[in-house]
Protein backbone atom coordinates (compact mmCIF):
# COMPACT_ATOMS: atom_id res chain seq x y z
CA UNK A 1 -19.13 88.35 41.94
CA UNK A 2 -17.76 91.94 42.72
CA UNK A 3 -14.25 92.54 40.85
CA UNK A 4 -11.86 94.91 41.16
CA UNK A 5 -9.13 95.95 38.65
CA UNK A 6 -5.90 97.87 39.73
CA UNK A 7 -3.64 99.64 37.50
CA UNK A 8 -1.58 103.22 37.58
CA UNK A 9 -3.95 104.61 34.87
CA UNK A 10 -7.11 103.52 32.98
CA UNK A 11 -9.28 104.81 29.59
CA UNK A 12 -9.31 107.11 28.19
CA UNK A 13 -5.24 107.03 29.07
CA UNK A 14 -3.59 105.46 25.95
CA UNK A 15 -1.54 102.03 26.52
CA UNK A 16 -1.07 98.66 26.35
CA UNK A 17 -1.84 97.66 30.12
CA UNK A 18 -4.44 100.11 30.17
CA UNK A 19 -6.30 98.78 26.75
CA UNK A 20 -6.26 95.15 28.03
CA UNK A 21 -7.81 96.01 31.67
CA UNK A 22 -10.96 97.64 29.65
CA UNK A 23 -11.03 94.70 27.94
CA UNK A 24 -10.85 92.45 30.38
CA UNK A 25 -13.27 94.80 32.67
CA UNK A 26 -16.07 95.16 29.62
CA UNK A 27 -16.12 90.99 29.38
CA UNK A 28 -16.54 90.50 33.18
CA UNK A 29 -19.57 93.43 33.15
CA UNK A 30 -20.84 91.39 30.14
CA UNK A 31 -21.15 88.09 32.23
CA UNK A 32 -22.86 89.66 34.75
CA UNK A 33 -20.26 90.91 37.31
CA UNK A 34 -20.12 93.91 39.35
CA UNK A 35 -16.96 95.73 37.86
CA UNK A 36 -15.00 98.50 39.39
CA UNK A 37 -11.75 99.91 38.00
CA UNK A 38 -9.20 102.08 40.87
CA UNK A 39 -6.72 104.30 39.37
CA UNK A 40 -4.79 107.66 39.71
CA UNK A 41 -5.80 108.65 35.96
CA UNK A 42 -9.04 107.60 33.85
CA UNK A 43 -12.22 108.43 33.50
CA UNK A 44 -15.49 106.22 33.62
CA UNK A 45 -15.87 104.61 29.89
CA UNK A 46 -18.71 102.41 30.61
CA UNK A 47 -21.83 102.99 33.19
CA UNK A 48 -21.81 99.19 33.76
CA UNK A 49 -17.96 99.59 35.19
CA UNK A 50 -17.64 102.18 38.13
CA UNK A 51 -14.32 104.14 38.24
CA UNK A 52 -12.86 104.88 41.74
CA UNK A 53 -9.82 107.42 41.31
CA UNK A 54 -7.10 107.21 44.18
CA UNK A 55 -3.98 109.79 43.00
CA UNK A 56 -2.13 108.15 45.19
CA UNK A 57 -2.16 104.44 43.27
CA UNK A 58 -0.59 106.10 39.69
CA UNK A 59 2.92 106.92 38.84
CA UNK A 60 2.74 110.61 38.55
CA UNK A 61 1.61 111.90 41.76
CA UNK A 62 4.25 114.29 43.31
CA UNK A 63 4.92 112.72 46.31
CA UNK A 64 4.66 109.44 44.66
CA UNK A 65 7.63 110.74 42.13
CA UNK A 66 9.71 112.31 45.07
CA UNK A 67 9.68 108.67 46.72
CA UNK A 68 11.02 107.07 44.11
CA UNK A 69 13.53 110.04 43.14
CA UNK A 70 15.12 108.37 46.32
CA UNK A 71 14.02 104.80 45.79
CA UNK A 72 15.99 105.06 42.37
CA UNK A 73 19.17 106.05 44.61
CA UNK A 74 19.01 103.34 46.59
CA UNK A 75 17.33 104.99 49.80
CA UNK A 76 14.13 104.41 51.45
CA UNK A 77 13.04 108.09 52.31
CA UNK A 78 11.50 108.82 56.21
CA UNK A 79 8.17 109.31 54.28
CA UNK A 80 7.90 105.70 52.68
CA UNK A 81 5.84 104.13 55.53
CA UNK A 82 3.93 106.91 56.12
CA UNK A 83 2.97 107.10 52.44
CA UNK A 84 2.35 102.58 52.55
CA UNK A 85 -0.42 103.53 55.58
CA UNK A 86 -2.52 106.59 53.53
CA UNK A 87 -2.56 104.41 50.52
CA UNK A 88 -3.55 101.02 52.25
CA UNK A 89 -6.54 103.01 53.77
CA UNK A 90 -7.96 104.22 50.50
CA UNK A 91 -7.63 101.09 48.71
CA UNK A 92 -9.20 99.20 51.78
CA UNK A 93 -12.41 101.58 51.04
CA UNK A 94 -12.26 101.31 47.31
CA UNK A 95 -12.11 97.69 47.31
CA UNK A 96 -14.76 96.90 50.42
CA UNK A 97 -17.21 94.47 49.77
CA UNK A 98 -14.82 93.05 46.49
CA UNK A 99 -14.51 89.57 45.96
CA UNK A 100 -11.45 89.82 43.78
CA UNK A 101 -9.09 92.33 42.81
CA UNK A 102 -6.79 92.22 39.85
CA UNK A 103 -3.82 94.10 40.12
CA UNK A 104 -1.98 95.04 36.68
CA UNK A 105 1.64 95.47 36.71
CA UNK A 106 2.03 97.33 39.92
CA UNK A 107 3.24 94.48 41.76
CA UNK A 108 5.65 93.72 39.22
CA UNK A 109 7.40 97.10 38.02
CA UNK A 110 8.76 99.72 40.48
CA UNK A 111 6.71 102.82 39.21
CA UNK A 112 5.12 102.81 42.51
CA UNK A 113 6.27 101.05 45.60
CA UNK A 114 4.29 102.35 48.27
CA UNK A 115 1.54 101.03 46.25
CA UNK A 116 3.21 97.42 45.88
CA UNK A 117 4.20 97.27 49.73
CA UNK A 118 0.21 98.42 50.55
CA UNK A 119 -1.20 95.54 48.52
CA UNK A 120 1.54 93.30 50.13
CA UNK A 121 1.04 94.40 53.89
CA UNK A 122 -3.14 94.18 53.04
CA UNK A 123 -2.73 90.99 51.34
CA UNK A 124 -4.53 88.19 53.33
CA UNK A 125 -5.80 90.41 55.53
CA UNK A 126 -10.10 90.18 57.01
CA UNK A 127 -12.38 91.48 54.35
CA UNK A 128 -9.31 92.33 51.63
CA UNK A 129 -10.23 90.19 48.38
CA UNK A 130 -8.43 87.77 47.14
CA UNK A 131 -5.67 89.08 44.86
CA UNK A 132 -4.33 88.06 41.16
CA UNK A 133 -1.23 89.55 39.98
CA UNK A 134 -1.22 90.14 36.66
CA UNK A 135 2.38 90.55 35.12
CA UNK A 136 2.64 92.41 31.97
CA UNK A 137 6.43 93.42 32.19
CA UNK A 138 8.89 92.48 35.31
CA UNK A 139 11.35 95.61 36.45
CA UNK A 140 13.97 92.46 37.53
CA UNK A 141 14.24 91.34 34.07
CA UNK A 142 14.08 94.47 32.01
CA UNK A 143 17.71 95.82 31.00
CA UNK A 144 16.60 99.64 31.54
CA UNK A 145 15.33 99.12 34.78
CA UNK A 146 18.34 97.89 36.49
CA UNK A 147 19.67 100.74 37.60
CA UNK A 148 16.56 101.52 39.71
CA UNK A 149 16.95 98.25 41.62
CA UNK A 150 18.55 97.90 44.82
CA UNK A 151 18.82 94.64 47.17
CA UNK A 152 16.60 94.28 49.90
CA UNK A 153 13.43 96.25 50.60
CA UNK A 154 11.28 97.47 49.19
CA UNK A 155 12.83 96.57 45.71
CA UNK A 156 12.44 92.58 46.62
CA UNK A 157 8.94 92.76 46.81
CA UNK A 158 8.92 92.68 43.14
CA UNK A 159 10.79 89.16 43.23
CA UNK A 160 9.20 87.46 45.87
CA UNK A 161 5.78 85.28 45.90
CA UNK A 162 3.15 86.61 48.16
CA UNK A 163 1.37 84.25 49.96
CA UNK A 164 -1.62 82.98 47.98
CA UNK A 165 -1.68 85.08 45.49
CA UNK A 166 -2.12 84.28 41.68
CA UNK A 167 0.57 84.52 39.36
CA UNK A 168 -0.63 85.66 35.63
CA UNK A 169 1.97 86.30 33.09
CA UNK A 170 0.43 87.12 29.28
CA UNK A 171 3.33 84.77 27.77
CA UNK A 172 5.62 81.44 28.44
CA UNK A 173 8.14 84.30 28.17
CA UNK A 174 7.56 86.24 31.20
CA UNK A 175 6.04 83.03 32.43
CA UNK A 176 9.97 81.40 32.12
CA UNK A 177 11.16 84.56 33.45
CA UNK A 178 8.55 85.09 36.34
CA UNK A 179 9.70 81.39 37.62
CA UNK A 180 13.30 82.15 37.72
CA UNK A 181 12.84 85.64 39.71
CA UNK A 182 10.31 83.83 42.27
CA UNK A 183 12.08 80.33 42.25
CA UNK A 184 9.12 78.36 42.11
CA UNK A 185 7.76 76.15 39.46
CA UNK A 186 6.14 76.96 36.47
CA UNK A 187 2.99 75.53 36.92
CA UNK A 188 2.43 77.83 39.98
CA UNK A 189 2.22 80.46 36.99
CA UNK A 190 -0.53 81.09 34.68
CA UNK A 191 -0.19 81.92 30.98
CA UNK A 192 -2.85 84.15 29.90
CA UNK A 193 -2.30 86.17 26.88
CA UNK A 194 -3.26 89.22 25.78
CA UNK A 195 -6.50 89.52 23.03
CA UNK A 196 -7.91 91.11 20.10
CA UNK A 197 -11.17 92.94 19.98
CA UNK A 198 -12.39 90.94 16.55
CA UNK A 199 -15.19 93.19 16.21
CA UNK A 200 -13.55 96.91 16.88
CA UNK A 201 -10.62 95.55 14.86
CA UNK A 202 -12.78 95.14 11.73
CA UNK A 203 -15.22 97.85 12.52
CA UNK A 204 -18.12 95.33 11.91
CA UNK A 205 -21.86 96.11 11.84
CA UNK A 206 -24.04 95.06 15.12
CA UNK A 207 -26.15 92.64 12.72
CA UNK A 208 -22.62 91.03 11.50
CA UNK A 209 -21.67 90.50 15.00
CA UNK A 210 -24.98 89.41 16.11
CA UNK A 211 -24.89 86.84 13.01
CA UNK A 212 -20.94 85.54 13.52
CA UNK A 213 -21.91 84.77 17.51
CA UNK A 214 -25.20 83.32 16.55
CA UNK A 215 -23.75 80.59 13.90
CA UNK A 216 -19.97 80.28 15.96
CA UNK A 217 -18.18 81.58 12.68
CA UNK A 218 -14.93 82.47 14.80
CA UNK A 219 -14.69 78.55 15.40
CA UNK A 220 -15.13 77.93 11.46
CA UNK A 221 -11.67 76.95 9.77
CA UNK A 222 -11.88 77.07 7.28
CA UNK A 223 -14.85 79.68 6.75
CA UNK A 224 -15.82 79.67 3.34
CA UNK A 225 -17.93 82.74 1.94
CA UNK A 226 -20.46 81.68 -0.81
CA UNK A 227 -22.12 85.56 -1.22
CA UNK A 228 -24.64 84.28 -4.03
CA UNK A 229 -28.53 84.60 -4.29
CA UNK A 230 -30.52 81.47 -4.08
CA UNK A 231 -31.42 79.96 -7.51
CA UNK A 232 -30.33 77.09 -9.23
CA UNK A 233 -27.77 78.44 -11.76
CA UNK A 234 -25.74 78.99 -8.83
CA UNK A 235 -25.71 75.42 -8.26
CA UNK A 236 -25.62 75.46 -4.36
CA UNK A 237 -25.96 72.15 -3.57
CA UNK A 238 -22.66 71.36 -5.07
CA UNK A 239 -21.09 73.72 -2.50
CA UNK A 240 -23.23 71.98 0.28
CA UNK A 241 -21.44 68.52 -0.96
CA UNK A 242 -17.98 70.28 -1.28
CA UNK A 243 -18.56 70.91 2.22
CA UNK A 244 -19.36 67.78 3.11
CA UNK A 245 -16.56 66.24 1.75
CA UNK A 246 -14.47 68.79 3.24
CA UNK A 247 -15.29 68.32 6.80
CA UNK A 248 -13.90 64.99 6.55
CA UNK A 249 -10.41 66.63 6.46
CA UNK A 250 -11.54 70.20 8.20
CA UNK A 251 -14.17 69.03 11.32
CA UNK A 252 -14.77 72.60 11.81
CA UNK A 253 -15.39 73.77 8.20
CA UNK A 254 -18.22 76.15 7.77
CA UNK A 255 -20.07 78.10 4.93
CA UNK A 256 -22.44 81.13 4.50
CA UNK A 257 -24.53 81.63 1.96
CA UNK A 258 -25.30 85.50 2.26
CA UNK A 259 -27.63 86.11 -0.44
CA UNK A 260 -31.36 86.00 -0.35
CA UNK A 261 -34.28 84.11 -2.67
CA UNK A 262 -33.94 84.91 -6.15
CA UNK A 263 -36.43 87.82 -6.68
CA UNK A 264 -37.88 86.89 -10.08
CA UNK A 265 -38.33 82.98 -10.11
CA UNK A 266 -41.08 81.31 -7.46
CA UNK A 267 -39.32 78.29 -7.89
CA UNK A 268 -36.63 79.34 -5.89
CA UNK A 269 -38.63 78.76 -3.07
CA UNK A 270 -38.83 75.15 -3.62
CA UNK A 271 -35.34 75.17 -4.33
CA UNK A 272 -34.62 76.70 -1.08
CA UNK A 273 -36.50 73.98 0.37
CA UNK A 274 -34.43 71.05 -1.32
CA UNK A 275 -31.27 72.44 -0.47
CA UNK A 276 -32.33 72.31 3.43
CA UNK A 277 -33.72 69.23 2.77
CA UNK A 278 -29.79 68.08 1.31
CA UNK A 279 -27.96 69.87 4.27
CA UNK A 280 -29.78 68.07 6.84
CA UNK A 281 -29.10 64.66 4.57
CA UNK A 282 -25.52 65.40 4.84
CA UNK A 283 -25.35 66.23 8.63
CA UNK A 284 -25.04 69.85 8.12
CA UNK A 285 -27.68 72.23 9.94
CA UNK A 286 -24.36 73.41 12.35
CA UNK A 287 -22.06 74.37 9.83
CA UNK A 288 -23.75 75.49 6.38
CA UNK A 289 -25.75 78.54 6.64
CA UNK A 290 -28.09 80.39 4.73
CA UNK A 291 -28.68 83.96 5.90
CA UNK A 292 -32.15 83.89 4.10
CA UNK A 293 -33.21 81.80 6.87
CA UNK A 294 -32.67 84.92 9.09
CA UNK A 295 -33.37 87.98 7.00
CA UNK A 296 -35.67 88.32 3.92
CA UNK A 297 -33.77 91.13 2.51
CA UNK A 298 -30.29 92.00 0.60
CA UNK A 299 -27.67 92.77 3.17
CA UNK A 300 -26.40 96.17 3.03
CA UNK A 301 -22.75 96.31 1.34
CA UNK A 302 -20.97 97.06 4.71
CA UNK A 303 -22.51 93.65 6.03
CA UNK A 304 -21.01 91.52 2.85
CA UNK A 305 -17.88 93.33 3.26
CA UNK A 306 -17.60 92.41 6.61
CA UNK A 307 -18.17 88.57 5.96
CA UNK A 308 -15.17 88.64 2.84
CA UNK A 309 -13.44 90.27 5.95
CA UNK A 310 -14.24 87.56 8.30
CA UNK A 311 -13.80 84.85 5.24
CA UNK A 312 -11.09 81.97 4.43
CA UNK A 313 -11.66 81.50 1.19
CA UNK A 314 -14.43 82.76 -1.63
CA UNK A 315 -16.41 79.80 -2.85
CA UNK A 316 -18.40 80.32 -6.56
CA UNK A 317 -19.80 76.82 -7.64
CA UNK A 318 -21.98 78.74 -10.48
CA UNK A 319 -23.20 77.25 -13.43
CA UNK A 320 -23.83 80.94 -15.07
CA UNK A 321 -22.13 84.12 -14.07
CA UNK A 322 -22.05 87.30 -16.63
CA UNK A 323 -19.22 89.05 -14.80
CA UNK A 324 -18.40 87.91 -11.21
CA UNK A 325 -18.22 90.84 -9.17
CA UNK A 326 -17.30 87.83 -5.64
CA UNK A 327 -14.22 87.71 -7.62
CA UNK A 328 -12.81 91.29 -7.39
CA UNK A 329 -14.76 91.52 -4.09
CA UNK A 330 -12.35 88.70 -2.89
CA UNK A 331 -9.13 89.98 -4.29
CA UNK A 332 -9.76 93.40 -2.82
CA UNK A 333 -10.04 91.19 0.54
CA UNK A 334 -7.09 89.33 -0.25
CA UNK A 335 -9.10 86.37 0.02
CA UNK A 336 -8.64 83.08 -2.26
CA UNK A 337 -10.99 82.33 -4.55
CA UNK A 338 -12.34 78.25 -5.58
CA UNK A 339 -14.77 78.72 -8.75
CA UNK A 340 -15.86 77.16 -11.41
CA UNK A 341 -14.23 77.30 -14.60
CA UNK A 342 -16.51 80.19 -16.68
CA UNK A 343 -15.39 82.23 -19.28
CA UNK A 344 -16.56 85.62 -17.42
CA UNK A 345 -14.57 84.17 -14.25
CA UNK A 346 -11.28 82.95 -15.56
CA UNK A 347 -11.07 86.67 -17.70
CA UNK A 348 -11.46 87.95 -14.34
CA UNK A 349 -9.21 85.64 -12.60
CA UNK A 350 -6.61 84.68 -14.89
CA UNK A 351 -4.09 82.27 -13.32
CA UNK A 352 -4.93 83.91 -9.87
CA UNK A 353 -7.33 81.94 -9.18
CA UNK A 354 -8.33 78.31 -8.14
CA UNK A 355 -10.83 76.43 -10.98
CA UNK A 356 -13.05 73.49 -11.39
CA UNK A 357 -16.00 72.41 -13.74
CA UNK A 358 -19.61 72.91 -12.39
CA UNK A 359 -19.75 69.52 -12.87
CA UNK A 360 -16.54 68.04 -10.57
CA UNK A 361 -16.61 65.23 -8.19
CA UNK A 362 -17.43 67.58 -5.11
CA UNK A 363 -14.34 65.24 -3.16
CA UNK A 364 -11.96 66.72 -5.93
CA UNK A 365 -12.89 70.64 -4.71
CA UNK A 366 -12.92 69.71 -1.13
CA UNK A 367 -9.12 68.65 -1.74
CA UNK A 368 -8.17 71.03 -4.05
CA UNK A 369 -9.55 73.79 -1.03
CA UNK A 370 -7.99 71.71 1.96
CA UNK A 371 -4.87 71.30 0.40
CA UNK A 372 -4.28 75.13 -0.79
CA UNK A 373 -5.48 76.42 2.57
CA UNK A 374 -3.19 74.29 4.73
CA UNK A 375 -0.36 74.91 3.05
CA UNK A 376 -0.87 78.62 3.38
CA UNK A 377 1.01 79.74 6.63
CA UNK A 378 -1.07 83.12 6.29
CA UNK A 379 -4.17 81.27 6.47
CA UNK A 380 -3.27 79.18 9.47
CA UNK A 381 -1.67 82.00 10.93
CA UNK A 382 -5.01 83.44 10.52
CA UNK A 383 -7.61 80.83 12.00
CA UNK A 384 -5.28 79.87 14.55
CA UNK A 385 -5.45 83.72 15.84
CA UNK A 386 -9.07 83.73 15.64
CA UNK A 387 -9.79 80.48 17.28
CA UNK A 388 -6.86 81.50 20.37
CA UNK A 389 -6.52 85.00 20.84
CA UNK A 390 -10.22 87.00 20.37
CA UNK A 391 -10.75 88.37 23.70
CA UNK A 392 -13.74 86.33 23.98
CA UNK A 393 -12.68 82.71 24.25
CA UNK A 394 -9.92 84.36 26.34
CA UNK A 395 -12.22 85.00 28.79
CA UNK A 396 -14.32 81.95 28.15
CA UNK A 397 -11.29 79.69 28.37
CA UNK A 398 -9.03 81.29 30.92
CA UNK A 399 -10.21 84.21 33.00
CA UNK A 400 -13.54 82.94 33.92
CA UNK A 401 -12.30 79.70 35.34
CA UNK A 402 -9.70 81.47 36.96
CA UNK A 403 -12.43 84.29 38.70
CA UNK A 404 -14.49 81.44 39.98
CA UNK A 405 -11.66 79.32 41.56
CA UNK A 406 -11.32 78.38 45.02
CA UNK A 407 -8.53 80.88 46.92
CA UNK A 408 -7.37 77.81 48.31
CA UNK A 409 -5.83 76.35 45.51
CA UNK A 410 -3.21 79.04 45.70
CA UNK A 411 -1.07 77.33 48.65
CA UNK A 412 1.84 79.42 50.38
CA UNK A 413 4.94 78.33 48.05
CA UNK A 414 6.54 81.75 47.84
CA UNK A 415 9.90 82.05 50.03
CA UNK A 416 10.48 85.46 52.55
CA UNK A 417 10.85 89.02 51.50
């Protein structure tokens, strides 16, 4: 599919609006679209993305800012229509052969409405694409832009629905809001937030990333970091039956073991061998992970520290530990910590910490780590973020169903200008 994206200004301009259309631009290039970007100010960020720049579509331009000089006074100026016609032509060639084009705010704020009335006078029109209006703000509802707004046109073409169009607001908010100004119903208007960029956001290595999408960690809640080598004093198959157990209460529990074989013992290759031999027993292979399975090395420190980023909860089921460096790892990642009850870890840990003996019922820890996470609001807060708002299962979930729908199912419900 060929996509365009509309918007006054693009990267490397700083802002909200601006931020999200890369976004959303980089994830439709990534699925194999053919991605252009129109806009008065910008610059190409991406040679998968092609940047068209019309002057004419931003906010600044000088004849644009004369226009609405007047606009703001409540006159349309003798230019107006002449100014609708120049800009309908160039966005007619920068959008030829698109299948949809995604306009950003311009058909909902009155920065620019020569551009607004173009898009509305080419909307429906042979060989235009099929348009989505994508509401960030709304002039009609916003206190300070009041006194820019005048009845009739062309200040009503920011509260009335064009003809099958798409309505996208990023909240129930504007969503309420967007209903009221258009007087239609709700469920003509789609909710589709805004994102974070998980893996910008916490600078993470391309191996971590690689790894999290491989195994589905994002879905994991809780996630539970276990960043021991493999040998049997760190008695890992009692974390493989804490998990167990705690996927009764959790479905989508997960664990990583991060560290690799124990260097010095050849019997940790057996061991290795009956702890996959318990996961798959317990019904595991999805959701407990062993990173020695895909690298035969120690992961450099940015890697681990990405993973206590990326973490619920620090899990240390150790029968031995002479110090317990996890421990201040975690705390520095304000991350809670489930261990076992060792004099090296409770010196470390004090009352900070949550304990149990090497040798507990692994049902006891699997409650004991349910039951402190859910009753954190920072952790829900947390995994609910991750599992909603990454800009990934945004698209997943939301903007690719919405690309690949049927123009059709947008009927005429709008009332006249």
């Amino acid at each position: 599919m060929k996509i365009a994206l509309l918007h006054y200004s693009a990267p490397p301009v700083v802002g909200g609006v601006e931020s999200v259309l890369a976004h959303q631009a980089n994830l439709m290039a990534e699925a194999g679209h053919t991605v252009r970007v129109i806009a008065a100010r910008g610059d190409a960020w991406d040679g998968h993305i092609d940047f068209i720049r019309i002057p004419l579509v931003g906010s600044r331009h000088p004849a644009i800012q004369a226009v609405k000089v007047e606009l703001d006074n409540g006159r349309v100026p003798p230019g107006f229509d002449e100014l609708v016609r120049e800009i309908m032509v160039q966005l007619q060639t920068a959008t030829r052969g698109v299948d949809v084009l995604i306009a950003h705010n311009v058909c909902s704020l009155n920065k620019n409405l020569a551009l607004t009335e173009a898009l509305h006078r080419l909307n429906g029109s042979p060989n235009f694409p099929r348009l989505i209006l994508w509401h960030h703000d709304l002039a009609w509802t916003t206190p300070r832009y009041r006194n820019e707004l005048h009845h009739g046109f062309p200040w009503s073409l920011l509260r009335t629905d064009w003809p099958g169009v798409a309505q996208i607001v990023i909240s129930s908010l504007r969503q309420n809001e967007l209903a009221a100004l258009l007087d239609i119903p709700l469920k003509r208007i789609r909710v589709i937030p805004n994102g974070m960029d998980i893996a910008r956001f916490f600078k993470l290595e391309t191996k971590t990333l690689e790894w999290i999408r491989h195994l589905n960690l994002l879905a994991a809640t809780p996630f539970l970091l276990v960043p021991v080598r493999i040998t049997p004093r760190k008695n890992l198959e009692m974390a493989l039956r804490i998990l167990a157990d705690l996927k009764q209460k959790c479905p989508a529990a997960a664990m990583v073991v991060t560290g690799p074989l124990g260097a010095h013992n050849p019997a940790n290759q057996d061991y290795l061998s009956r702890l996959l031999n318990l996961r798959a027993q317990l019904g595991l292979e999805k959701s407990a992970h062993f990173l020695a399975e895909l690298s035969d090395s120690y992961l450099p420190d940015a890697i681990i520290a990405d993973f206590y980023r990326l973490a619920d909860a620090l899990l240390l089921p150790s029968r031995e530990e002479g110090f317990g460096i996890p421990l201040i790892e975690s705390a520095l990642s304000h991350r809670p910590v489930f261990c076992t009850d060792l004099p090296p870890l409770r010196a470390l840990g004090l009352d900070d910490v949550s304990y149990f003996s090497p040798d507990e019922d692994p049902h006891q820890v699997a409650g004991l780590i349910a039951d402190t996470l859910n009753n954190d609001p920072v952790y829900r807060f947390a995994t609910r973020t991750r599992q909603q708002y990454t800009w990934e299962q945004i698209y997943q979930e939301k903007i690719a169903p919405l690309l690949a729908e049927d123009p059709h199912q947008f009927p005429d419900e709008g009332g006249s200008q």
